[in-house]
PDB file of N, CA and C in Angstrom:
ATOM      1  N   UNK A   1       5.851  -4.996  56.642  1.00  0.00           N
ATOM      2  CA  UNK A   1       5.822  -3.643  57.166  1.00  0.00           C
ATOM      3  C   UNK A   1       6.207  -3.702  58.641  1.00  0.00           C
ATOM      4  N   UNK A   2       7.003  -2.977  59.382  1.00  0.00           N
ATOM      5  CA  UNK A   2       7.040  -2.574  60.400  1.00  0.00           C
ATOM      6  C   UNK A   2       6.989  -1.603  61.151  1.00  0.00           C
ATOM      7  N   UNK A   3       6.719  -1.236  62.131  1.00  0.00           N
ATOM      8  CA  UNK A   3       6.455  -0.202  63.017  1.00  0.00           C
ATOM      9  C   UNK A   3       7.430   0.526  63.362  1.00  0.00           C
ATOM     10  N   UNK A   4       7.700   1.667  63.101  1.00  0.00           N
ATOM     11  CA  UNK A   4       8.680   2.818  63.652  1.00  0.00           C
ATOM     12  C   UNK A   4       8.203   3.518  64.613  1.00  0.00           C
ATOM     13  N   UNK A   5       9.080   4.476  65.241  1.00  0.00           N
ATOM     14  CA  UNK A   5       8.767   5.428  66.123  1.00  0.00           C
ATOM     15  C   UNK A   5       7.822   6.530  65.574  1.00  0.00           C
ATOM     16  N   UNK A   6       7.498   6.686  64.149  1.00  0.00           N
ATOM     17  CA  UNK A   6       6.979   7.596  63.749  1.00  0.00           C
ATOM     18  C   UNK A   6       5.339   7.535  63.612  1.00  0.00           C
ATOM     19  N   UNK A   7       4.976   5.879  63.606  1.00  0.00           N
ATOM     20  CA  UNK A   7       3.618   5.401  63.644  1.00  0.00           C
ATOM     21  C   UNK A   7       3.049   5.557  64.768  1.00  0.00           C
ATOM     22  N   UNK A   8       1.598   5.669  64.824  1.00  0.00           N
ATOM     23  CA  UNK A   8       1.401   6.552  65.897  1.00  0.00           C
ATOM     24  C   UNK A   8       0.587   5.514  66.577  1.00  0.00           C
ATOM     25  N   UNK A   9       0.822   5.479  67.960  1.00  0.00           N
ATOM     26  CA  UNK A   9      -0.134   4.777  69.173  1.00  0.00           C
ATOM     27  C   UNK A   9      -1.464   5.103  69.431  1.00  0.00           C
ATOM     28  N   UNK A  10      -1.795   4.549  69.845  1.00  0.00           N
ATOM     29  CA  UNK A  10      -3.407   4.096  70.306  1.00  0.00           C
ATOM     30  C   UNK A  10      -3.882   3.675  71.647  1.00  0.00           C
ATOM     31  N   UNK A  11      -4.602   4.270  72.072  1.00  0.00           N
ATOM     32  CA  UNK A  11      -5.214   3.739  73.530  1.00  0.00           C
ATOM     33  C   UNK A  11      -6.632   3.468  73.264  1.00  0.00           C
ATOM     34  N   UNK A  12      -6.367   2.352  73.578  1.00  0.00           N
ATOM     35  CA  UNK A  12      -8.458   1.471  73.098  1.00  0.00           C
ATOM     36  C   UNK A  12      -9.085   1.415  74.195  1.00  0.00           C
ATOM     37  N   UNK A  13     -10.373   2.029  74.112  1.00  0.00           N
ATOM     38  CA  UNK A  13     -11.397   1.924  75.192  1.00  0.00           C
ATOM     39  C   UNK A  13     -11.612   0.557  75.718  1.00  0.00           C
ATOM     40  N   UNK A  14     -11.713   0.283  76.600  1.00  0.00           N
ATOM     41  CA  UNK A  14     -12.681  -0.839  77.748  1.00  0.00           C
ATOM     42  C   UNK A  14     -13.647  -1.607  76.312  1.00  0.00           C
ATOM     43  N   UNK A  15     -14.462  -0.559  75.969  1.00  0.00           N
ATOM     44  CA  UNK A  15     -15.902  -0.536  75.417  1.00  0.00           C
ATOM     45  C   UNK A  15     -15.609  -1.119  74.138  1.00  0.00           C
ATOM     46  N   UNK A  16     -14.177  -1.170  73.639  1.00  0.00           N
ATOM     47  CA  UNK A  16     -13.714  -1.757  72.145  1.00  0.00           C
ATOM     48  C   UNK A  16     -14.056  -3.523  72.577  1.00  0.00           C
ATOM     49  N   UNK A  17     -14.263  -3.657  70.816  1.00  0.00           N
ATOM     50  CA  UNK A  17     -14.046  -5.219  71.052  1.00  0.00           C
ATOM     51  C   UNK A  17     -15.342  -5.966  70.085  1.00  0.00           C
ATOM     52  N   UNK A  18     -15.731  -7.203  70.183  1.00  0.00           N
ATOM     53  CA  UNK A  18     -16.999  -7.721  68.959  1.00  0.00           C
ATOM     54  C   UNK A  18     -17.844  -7.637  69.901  1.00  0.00           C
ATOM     55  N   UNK A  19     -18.889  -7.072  68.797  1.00  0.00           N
ATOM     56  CA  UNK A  19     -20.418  -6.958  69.013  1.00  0.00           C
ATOM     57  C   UNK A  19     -21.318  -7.544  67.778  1.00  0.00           C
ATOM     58  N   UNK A  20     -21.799  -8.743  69.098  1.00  0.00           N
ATOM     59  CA  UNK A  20     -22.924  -9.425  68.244  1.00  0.00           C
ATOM     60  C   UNK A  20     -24.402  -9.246  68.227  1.00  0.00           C
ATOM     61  N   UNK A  21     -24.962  -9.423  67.428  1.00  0.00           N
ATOM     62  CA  UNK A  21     -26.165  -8.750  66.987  1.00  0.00           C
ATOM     63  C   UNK A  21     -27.215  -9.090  66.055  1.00  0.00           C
ATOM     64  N   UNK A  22     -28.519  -9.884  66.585  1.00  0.00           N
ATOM     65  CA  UNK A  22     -29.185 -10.061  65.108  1.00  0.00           C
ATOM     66  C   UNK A  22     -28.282 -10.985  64.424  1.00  0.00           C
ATOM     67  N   UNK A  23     -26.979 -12.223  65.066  1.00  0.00           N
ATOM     68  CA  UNK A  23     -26.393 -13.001  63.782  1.00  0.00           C
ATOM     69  C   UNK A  23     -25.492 -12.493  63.258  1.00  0.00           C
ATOM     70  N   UNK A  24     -24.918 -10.954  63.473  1.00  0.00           N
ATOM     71  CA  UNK A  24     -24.345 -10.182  62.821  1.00  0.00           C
ATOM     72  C   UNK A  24     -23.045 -10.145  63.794  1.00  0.00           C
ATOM     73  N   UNK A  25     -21.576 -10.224  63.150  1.00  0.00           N
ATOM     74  CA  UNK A  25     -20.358  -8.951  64.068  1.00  0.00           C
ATOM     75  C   UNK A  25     -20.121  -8.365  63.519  1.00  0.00           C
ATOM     76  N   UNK A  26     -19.677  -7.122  64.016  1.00  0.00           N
ATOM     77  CA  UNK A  26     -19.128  -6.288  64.216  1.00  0.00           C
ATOM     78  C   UNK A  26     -17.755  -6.102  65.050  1.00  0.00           C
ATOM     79  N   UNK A  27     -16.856  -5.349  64.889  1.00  0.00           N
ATOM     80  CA  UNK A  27     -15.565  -5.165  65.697  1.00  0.00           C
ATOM     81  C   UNK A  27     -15.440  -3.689  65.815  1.00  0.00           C
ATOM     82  N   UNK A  28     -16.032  -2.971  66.912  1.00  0.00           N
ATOM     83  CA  UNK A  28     -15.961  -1.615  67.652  1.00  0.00           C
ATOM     84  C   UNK A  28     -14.417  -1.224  68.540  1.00  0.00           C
ATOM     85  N   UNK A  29     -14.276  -0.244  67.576  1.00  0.00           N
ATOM     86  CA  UNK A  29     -12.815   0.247  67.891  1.00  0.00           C
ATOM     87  C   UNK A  29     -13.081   1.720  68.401  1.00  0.00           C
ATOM     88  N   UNK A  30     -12.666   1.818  69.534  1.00  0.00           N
ATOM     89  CA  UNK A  30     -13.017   3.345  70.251  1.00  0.00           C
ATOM     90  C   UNK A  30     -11.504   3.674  70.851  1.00  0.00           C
ATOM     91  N   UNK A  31     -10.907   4.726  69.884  1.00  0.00           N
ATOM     92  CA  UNK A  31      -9.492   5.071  70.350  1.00  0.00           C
ATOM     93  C   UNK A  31      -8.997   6.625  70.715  1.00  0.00           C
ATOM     94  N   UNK A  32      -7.783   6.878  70.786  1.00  0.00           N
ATOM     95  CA  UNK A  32      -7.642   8.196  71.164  1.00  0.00           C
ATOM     96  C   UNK A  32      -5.966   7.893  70.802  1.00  0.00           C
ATOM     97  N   UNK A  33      -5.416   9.069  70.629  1.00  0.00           N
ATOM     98  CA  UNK A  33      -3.660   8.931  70.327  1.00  0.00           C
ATOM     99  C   UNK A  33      -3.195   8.570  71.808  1.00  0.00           C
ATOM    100  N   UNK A  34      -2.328   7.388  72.097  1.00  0.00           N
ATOM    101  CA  UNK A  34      -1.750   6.899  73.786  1.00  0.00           C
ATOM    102  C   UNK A  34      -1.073   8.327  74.027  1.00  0.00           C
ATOM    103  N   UNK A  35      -1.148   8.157  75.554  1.00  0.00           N
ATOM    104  CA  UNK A  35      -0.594   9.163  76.342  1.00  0.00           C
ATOM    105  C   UNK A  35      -1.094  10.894  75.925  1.00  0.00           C
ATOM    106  N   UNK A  36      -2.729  10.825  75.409  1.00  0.00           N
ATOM    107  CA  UNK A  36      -3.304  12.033  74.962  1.00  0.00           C
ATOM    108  C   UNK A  36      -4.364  12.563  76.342  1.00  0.00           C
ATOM    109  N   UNK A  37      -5.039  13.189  75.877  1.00  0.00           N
ATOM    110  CA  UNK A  37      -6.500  13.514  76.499  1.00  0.00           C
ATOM    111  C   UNK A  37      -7.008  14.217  75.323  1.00  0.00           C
ATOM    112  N   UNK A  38      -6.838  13.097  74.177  1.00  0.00           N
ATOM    113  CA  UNK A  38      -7.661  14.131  73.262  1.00  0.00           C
ATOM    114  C   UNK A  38      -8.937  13.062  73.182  1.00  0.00           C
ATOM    115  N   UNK A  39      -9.912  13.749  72.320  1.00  0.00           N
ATOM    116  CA  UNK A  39     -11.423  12.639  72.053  1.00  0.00           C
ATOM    117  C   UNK A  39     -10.961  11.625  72.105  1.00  0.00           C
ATOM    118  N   UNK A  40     -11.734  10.648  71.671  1.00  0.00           N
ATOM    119  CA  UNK A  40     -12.089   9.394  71.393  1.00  0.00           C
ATOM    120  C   UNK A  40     -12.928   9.632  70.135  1.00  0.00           C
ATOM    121  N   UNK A  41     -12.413   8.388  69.043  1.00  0.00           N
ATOM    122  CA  UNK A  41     -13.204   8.374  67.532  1.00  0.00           C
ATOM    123  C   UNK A  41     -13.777   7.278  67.900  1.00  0.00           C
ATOM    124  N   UNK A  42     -14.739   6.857  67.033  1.00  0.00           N
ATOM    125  CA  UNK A  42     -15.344   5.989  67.463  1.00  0.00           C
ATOM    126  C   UNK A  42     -15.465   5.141  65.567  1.00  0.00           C
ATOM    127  N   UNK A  43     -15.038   4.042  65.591  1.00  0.00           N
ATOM    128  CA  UNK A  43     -14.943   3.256  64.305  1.00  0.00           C
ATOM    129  C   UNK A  43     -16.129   1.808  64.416  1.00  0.00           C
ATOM    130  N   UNK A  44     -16.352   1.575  63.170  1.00  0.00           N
ATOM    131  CA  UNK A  44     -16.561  -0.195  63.346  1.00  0.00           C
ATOM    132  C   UNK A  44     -16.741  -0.349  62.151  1.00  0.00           C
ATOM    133  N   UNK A  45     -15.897  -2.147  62.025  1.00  0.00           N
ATOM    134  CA  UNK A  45     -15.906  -2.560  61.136  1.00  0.00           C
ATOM    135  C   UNK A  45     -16.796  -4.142  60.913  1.00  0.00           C
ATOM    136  N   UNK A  46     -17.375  -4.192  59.569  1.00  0.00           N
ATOM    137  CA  UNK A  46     -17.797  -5.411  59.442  1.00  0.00           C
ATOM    138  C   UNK A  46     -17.054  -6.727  59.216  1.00  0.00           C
ATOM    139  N   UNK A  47     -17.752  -7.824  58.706  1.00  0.00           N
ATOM    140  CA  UNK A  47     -16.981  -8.926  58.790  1.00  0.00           C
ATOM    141  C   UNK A  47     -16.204  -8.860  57.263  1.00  0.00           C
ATOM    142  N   UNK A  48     -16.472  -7.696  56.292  1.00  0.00           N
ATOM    143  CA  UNK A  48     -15.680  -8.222  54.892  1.00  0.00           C
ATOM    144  C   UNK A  48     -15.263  -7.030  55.057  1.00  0.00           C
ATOM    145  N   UNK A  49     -14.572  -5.960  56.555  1.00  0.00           N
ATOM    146  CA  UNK A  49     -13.722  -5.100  56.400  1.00  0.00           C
ATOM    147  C   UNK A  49     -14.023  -3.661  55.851  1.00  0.00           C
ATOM    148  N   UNK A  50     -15.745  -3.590  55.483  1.00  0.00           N
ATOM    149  CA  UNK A  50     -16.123  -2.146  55.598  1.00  0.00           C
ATOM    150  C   UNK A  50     -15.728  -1.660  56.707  1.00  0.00           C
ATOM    151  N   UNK A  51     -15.869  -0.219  56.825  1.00  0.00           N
ATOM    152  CA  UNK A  51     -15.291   0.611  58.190  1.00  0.00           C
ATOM    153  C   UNK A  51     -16.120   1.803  58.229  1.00  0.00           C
ATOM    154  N   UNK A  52     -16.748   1.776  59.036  1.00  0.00           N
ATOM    155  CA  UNK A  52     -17.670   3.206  59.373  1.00  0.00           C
ATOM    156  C   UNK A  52     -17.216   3.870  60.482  1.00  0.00           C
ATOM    157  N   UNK A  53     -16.918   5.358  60.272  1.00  0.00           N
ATOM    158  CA  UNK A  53     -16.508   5.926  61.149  1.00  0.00           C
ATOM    159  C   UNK A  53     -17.466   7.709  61.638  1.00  0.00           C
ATOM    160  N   UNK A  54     -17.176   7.486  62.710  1.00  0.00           N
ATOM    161  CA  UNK A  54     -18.109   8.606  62.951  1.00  0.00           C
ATOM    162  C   UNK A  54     -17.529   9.826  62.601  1.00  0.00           C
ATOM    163  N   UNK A  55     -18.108  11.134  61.997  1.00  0.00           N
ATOM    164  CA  UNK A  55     -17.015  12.516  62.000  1.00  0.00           C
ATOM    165  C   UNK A  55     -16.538  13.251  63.118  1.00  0.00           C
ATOM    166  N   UNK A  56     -17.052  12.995  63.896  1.00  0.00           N
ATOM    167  CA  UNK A  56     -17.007  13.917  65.190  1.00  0.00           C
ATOM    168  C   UNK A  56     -16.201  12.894  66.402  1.00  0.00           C
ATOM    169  N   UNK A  57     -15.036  13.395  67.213  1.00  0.00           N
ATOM    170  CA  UNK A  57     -15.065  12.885  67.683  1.00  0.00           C
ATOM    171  C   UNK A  57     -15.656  12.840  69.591  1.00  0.00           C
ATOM    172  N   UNK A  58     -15.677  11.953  70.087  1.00  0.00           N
ATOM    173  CA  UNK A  58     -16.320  12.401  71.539  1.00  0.00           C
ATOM    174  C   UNK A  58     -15.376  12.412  72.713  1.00  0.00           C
ATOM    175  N   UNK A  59     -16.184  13.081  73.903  1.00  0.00           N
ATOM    176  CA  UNK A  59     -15.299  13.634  75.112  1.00  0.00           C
ATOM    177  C   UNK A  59     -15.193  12.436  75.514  1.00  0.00           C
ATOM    178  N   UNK A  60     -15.877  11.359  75.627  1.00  0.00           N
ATOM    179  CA  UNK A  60     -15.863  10.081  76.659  1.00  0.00           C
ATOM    180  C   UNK A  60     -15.420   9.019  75.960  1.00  0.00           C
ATOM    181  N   UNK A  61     -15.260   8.162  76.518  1.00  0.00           N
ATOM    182  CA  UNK A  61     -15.318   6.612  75.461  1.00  0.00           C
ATOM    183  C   UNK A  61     -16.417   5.980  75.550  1.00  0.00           C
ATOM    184  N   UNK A  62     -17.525   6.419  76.749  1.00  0.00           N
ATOM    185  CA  UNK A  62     -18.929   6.055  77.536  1.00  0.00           C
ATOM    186  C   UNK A  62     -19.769   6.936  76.376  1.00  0.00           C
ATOM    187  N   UNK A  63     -19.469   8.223  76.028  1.00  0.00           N
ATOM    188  CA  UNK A  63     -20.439   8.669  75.057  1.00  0.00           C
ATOM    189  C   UNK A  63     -20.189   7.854  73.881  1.00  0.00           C
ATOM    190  N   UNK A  64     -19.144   7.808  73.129  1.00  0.00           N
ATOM    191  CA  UNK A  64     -18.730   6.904  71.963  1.00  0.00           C
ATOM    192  C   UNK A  64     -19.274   5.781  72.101  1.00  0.00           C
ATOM    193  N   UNK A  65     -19.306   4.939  72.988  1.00  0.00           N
ATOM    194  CA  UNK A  65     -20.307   3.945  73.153  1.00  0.00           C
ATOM    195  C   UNK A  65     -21.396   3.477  72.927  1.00  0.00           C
ATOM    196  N   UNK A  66     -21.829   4.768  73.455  1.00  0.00           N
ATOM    197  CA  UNK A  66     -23.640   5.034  73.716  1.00  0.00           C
ATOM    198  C   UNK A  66     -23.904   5.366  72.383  1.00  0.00           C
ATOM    199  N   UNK A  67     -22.958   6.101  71.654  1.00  0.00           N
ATOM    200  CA  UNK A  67     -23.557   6.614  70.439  1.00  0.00           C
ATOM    201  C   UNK A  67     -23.686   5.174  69.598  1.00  0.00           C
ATOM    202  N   UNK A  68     -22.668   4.123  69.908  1.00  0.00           N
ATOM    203  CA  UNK A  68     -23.051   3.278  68.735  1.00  0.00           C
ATOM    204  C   UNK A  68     -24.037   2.172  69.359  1.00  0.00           C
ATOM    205  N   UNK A  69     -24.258   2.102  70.494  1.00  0.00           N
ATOM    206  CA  UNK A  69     -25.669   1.519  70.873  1.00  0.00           C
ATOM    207  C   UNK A  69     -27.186   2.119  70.286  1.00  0.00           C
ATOM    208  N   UNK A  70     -27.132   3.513  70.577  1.00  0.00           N
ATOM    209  CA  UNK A  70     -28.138   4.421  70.150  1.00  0.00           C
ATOM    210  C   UNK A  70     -27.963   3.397  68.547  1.00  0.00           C
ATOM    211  N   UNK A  71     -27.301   4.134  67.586  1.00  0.00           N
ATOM    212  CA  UNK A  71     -27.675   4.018  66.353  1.00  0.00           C
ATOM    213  C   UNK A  71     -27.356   2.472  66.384  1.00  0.00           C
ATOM    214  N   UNK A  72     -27.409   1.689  66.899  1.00  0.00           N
ATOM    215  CA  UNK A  72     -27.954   0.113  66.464  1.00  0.00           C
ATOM    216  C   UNK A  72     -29.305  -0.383  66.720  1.00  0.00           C
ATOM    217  N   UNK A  73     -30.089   0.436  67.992  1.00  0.00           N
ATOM    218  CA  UNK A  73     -31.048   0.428  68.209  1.00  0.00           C
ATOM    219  C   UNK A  73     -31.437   1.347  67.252  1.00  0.00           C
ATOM    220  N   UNK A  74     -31.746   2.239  66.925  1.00  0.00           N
ATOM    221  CA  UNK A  74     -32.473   3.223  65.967  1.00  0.00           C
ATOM    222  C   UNK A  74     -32.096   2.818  64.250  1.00  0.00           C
ATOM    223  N   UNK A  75     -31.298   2.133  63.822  1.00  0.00           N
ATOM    224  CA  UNK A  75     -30.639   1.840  62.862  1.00  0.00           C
ATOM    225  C   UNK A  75     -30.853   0.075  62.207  1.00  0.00           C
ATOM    226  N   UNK A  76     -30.526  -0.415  63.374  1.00  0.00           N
ATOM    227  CA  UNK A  76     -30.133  -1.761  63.277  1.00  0.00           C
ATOM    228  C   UNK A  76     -28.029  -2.249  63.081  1.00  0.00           C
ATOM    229  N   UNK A  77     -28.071  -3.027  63.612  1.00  0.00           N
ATOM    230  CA  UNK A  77     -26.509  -3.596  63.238  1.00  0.00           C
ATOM    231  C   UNK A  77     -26.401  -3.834  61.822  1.00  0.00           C
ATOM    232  N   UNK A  78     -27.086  -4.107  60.791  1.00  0.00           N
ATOM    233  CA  UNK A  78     -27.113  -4.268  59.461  1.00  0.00           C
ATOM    234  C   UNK A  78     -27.021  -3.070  58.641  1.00  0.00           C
ATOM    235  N   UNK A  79     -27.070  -2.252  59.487  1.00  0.00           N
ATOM    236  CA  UNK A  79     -26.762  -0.798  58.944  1.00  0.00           C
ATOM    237  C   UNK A  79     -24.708  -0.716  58.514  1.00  0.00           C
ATOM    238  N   UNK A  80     -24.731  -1.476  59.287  1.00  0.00           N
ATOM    239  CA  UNK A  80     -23.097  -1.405  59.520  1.00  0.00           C
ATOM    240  C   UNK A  80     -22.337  -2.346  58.097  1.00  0.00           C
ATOM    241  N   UNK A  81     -23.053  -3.131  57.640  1.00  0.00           N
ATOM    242  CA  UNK A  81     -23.226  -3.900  56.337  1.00  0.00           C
ATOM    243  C   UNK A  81     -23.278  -3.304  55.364  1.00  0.00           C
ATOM    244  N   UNK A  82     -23.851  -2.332  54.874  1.00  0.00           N
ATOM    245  CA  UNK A  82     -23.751  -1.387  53.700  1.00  0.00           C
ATOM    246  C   UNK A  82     -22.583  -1.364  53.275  1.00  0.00           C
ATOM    247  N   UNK A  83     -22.415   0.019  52.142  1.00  0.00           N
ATOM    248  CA  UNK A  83     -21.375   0.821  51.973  1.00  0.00           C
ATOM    249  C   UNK A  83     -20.688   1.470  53.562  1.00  0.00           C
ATOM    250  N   UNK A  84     -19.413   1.527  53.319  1.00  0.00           N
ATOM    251  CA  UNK A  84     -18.956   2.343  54.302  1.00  0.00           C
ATOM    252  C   UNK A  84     -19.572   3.707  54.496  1.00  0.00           C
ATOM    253  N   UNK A  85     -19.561   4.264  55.142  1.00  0.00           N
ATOM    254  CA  UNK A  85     -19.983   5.799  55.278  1.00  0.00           C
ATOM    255  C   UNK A  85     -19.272   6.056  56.579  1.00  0.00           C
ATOM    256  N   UNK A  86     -19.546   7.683  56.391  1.00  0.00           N
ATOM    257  CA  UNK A  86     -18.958   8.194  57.590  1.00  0.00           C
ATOM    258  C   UNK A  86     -20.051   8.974  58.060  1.00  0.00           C
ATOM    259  N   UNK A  87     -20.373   8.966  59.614  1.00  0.00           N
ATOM    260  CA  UNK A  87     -21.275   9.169  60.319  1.00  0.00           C
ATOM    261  C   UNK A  87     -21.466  10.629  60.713  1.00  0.00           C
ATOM    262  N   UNK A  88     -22.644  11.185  60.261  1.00  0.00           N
ATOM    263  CA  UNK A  88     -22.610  13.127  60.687  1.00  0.00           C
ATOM    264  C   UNK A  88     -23.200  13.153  62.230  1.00  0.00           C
ATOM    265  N   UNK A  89     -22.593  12.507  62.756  1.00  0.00           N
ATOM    266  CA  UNK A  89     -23.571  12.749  64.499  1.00  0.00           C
ATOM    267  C   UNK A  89     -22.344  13.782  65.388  1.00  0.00           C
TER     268      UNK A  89
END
């Protein structure tokens, strides 16, 4: 597969990248379309390629952040292990 002009770009937060945890990674992807000012979604995936994504997306890449700190503390990182789901926050 290759990339055309028609596939669309990405600008990744600072805040992207592995998060370890409890023994656990994770790979936190916090993006927005390049050259936008639109939200930031906020994704993560486990180590066998589940993908949880939040529905909403946020004004910051600092809130997107926080949100997936919040729900690892309130949750746990093993939450992220399940079924995929998509997040109602």
């Amino acid at each position: 597969m290759t990339m055309t002009d028609n596939d669309p770009q990405f600008e990744y937060s600072e805040f992207s990248g592995e998060f370890i945890d409890d023994d656990v990674t994770v790979i936190l992807r916090i993006y927005r379309p390049a050259g936008t000012n639109h939200d930031w979604v906020l994704k993560v995936c486990d180590e066998e390629g589940n993908t949880t994504v939040w529905n909403y997306p946020f004004d910051t890449d600092r809130e997107a952040f926080e949100e997936f700190l919040a729900t690892v503390q309130r949750d746990g990182i093993r939450s992220f292990l399940d079924e995929p789901v998509q997040k109602l926050y």
